[in-house]
Protein backbone atom coordinates (compact mmCIF):
# COMPACT_ATOMS: atom_id res chain seq x y z
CA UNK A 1 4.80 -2.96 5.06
CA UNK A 2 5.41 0.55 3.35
CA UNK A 3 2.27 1.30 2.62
CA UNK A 4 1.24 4.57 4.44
CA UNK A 5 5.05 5.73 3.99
CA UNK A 6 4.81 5.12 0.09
CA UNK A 7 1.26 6.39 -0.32
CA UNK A 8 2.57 9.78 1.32
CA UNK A 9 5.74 9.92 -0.20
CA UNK A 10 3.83 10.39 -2.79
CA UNK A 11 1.15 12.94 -1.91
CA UNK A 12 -1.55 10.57 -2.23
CA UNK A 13 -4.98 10.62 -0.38
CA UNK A 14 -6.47 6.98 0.84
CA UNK A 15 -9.83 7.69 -0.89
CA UNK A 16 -7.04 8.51 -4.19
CA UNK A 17 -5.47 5.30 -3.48
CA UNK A 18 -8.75 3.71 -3.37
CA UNK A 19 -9.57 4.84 -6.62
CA UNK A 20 -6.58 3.86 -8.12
CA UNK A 21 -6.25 0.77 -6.82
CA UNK A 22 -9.80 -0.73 -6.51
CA UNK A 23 -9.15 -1.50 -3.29
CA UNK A 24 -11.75 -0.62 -0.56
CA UNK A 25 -10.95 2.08 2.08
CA UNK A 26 -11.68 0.06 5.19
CA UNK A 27 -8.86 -2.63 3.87
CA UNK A 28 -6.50 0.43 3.55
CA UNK A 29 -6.76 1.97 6.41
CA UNK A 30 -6.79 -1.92 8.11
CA UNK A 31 -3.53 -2.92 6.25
CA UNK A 32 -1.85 0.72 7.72
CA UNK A 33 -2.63 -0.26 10.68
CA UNK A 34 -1.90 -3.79 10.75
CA UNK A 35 1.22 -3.68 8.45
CA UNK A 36 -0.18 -6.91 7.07
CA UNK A 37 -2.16 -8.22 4.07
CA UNK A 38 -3.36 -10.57 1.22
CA UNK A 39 -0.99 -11.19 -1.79
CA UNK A 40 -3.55 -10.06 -3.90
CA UNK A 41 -4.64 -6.96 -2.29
CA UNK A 42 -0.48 -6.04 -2.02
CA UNK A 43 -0.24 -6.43 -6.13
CA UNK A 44 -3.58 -4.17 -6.46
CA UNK A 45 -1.72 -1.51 -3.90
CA UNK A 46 1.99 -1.94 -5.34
CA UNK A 47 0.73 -1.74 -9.11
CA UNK A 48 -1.48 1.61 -8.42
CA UNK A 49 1.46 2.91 -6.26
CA UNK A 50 3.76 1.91 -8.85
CA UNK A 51 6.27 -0.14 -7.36
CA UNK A 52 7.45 -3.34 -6.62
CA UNK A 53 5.81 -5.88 -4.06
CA UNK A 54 9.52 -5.81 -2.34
CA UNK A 55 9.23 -2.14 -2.14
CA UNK A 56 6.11 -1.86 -0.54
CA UNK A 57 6.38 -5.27 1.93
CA UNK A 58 9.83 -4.96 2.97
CA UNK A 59 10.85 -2.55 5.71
CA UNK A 60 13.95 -0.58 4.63
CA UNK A 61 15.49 -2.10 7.79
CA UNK A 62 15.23 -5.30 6.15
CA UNK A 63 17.58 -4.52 2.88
């Protein structure tokens, strides 16, 4: 997962990503961490990051 790569890329915060995504700032820092998460959490992250699920879950390795 692309997460903290994607949320830096583009200059974002966590507590910024938390309000843009809804998504709690202990499960942020958790899924940067872990490189893993729910489906539904990745949509919430992907859609306030603006990109797609494959862009965020899929190592660049991987393409």
């Amino acid at each position: 997962m692309r997460l903290k790569e994607i949320r830096t890329e583009r200059g974002l915060s966590v507590p910024k990503l938390v309000e843009l995504s809804g998504v709690p700032r202990r499960t942020i820092q958790e899924i940067e961490n872990r490189n893993d998460c729910r489906v539904s959490t990745a949509i919430q992250l992907a859609d306030a990051l603006g990109v797609t699920l494959d862009e965020l879950c899929r190592d660049e390795a991987a393409n």
